[in-house]
PDB file of N, CA and C in Angstrom:
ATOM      1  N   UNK A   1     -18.269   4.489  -1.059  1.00  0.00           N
ATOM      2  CA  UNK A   1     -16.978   4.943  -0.588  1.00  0.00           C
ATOM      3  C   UNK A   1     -15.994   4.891  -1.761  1.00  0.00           C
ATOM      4  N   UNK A   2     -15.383   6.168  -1.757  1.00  0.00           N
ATOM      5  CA  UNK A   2     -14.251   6.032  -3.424  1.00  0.00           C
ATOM      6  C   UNK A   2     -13.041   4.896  -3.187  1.00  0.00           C
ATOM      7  N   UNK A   3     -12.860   4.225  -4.134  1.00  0.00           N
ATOM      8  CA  UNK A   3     -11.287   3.526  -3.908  1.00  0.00           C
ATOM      9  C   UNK A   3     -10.584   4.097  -3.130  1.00  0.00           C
ATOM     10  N   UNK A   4      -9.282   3.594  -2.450  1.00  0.00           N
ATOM     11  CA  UNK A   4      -8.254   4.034  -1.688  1.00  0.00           C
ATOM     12  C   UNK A   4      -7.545   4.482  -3.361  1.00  0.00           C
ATOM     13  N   UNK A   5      -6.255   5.654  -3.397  1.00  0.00           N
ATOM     14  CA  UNK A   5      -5.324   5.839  -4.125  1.00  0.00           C
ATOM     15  C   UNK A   5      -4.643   4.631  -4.272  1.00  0.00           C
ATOM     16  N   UNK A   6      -4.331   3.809  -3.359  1.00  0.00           N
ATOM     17  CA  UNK A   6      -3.216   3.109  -4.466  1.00  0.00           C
ATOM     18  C   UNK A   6      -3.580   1.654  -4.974  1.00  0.00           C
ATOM     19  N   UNK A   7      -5.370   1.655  -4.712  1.00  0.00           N
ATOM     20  CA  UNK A   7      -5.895   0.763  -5.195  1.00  0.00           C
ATOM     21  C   UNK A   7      -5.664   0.727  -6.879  1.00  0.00           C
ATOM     22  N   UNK A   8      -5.775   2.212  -7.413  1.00  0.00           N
ATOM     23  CA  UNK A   8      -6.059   2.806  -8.836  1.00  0.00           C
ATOM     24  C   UNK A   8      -5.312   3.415  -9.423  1.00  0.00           C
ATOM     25  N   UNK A   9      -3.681   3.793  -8.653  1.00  0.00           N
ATOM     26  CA  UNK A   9      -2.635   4.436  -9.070  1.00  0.00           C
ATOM     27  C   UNK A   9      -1.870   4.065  -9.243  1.00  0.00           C
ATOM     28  N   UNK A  10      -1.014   4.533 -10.223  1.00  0.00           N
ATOM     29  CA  UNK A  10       0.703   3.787 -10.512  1.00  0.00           C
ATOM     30  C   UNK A  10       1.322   4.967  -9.453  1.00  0.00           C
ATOM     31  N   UNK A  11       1.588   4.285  -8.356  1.00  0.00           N
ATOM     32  CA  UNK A  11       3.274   5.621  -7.721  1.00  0.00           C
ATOM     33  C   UNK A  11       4.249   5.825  -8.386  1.00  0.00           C
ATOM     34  N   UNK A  12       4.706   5.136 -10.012  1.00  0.00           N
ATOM     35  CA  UNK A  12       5.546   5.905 -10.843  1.00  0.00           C
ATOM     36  C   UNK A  12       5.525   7.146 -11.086  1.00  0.00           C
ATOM     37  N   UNK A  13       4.228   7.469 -11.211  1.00  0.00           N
ATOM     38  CA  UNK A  13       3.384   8.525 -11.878  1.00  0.00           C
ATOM     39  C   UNK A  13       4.078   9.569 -10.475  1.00  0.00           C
ATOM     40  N   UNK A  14       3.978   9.520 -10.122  1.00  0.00           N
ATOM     41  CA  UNK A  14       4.846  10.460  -8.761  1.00  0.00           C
ATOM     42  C   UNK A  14       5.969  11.000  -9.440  1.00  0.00           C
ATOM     43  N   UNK A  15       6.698  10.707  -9.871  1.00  0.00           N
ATOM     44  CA  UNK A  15       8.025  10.735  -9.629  1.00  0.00           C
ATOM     45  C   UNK A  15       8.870  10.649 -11.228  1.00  0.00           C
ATOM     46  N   UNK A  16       8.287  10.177 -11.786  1.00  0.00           N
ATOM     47  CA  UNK A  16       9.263   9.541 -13.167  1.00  0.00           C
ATOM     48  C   UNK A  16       7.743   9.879 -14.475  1.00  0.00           C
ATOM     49  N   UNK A  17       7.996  10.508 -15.473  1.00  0.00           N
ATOM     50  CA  UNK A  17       7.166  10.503 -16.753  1.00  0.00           C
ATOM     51  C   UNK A  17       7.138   9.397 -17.038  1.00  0.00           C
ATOM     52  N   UNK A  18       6.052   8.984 -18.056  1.00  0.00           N
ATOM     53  CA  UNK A  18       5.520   7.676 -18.808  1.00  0.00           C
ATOM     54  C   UNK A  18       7.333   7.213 -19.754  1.00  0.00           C
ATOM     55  N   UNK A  19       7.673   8.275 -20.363  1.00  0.00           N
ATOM     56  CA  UNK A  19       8.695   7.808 -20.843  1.00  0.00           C
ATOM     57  C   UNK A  19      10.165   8.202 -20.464  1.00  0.00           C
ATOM     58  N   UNK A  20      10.364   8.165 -18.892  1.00  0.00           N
ATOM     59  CA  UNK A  20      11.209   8.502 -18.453  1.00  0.00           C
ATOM     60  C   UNK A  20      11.677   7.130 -17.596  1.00  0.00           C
ATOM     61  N   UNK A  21      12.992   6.807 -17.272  1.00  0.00           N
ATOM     62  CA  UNK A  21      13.325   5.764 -16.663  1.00  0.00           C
ATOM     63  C   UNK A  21      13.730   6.350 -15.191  1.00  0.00           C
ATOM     64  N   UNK A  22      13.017   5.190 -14.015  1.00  0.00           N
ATOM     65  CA  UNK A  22      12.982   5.766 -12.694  1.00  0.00           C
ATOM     66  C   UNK A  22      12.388   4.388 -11.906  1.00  0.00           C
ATOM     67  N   UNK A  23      12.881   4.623 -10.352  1.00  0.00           N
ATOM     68  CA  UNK A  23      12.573   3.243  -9.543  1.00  0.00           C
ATOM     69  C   UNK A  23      11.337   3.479 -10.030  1.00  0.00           C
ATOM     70  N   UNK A  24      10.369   1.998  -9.874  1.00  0.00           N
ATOM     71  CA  UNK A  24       9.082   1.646  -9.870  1.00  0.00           C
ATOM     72  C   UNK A  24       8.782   1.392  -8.433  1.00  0.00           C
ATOM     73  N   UNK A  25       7.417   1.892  -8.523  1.00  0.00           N
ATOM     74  CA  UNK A  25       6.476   0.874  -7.045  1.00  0.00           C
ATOM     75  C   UNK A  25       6.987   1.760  -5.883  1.00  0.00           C
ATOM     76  N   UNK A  26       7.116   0.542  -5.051  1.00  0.00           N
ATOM     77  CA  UNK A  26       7.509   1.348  -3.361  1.00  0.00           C
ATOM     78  C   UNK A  26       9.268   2.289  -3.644  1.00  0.00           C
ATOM     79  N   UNK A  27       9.620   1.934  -4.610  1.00  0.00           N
ATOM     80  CA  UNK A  27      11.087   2.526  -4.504  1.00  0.00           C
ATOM     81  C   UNK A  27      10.769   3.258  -4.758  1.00  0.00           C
ATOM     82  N   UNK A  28      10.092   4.105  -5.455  1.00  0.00           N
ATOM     83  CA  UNK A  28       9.378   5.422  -5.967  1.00  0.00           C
ATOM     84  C   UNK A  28       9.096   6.058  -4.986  1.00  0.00           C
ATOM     85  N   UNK A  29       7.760   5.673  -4.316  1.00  0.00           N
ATOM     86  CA  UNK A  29       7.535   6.187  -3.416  1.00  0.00           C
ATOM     87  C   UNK A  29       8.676   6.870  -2.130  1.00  0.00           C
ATOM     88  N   UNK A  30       9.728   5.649  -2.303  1.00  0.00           N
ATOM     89  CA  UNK A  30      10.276   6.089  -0.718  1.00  0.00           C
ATOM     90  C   UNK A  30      11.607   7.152  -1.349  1.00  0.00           C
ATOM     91  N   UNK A  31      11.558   6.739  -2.500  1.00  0.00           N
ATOM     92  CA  UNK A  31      12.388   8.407  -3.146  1.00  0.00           C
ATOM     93  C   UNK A  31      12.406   9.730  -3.369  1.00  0.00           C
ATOM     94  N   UNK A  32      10.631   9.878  -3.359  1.00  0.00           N
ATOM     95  CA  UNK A  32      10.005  10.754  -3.060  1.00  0.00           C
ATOM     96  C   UNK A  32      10.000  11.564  -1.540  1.00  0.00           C
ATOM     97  N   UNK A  33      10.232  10.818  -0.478  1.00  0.00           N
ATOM     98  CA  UNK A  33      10.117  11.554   0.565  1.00  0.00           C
ATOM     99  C   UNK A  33      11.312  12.156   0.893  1.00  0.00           C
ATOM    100  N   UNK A  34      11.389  12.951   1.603  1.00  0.00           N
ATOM    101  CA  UNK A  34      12.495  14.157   2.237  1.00  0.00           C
ATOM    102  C   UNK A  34      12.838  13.941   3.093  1.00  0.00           C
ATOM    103  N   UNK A  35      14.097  14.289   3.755  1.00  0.00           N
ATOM    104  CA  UNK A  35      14.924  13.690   4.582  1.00  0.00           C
ATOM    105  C   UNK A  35      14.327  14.035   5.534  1.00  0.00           C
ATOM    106  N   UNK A  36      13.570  14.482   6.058  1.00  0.00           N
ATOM    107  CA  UNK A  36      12.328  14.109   7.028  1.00  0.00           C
ATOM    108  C   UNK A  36      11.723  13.457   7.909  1.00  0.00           C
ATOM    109  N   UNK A  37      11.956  12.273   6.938  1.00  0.00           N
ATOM    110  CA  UNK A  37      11.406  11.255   7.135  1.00  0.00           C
ATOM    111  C   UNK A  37      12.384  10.524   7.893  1.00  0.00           C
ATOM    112  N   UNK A  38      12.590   9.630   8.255  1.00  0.00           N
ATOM    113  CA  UNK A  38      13.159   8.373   8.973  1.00  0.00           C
ATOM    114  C   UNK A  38      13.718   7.954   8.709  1.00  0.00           C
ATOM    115  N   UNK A  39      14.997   7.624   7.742  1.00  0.00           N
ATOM    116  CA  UNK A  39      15.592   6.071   7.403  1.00  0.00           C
ATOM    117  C   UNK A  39      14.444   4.623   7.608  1.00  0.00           C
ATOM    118  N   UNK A  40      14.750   4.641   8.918  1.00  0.00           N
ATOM    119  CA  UNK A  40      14.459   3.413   9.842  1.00  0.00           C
ATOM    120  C   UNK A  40      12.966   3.236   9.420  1.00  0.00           C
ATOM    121  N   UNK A  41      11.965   3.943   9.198  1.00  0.00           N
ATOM    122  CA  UNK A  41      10.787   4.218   8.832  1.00  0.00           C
ATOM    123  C   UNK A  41      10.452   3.639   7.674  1.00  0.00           C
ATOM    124  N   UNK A  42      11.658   4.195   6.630  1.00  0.00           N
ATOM    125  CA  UNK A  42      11.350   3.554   5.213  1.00  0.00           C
ATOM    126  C   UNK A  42      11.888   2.154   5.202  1.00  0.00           C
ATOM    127  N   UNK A  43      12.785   2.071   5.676  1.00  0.00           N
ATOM    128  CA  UNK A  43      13.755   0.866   5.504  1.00  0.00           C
ATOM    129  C   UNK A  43      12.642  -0.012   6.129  1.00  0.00           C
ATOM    130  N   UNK A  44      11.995   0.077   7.687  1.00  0.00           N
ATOM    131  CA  UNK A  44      10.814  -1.120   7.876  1.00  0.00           C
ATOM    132  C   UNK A  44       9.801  -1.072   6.803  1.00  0.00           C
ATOM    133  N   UNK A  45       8.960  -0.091   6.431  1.00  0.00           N
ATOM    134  CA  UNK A  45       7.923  -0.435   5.410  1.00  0.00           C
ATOM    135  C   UNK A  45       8.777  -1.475   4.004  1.00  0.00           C
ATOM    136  N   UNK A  46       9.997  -0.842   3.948  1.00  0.00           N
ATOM    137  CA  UNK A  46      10.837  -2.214   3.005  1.00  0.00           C
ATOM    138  C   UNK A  46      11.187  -3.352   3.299  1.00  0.00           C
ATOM    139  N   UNK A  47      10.982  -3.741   4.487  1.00  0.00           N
ATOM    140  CA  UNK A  47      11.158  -5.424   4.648  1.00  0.00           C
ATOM    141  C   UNK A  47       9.768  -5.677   4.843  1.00  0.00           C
ATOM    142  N   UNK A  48       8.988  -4.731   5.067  1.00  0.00           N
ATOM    143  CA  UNK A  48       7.837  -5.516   5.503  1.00  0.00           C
ATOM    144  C   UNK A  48       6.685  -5.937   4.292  1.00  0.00           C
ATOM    145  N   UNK A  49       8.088  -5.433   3.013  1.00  0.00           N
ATOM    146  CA  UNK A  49       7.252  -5.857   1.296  1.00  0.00           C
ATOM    147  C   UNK A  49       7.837  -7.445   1.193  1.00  0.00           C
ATOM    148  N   UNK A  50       8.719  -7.305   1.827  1.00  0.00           N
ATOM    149  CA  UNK A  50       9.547  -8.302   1.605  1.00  0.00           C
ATOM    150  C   UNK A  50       9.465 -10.314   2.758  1.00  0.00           C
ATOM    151  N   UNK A  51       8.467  -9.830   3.345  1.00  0.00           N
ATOM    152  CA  UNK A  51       8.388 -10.840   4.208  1.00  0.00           C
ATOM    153  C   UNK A  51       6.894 -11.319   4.053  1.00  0.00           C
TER     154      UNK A  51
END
């Protein structure tokens, strides 16, 4: 079975070049999504790094 993605990935790489300055990690990620998405959605997956 192949790795999961974010076993083996930087989510910088999303969003920001190697030599570009930009959130890291989950802030990346949740900068990436489109207003689409939830607030409330992102904001729980963010406490739930945090607890």
């Amino acid at each position: 079975m192949p790795p999961l993605i974010l076993e083996d990935a930087d989510p910088r790489a999303l969003t920001a070049e190697a030599d570009e300055a930009g959130p890291g990690g989950w802030q990346a990620w949740a900068a990436s999504l489109g207003a689409s998405v939830p607030h409330d959605l992102v904001a729980g997956f963010a406490n739930a790094l945090h607890t």
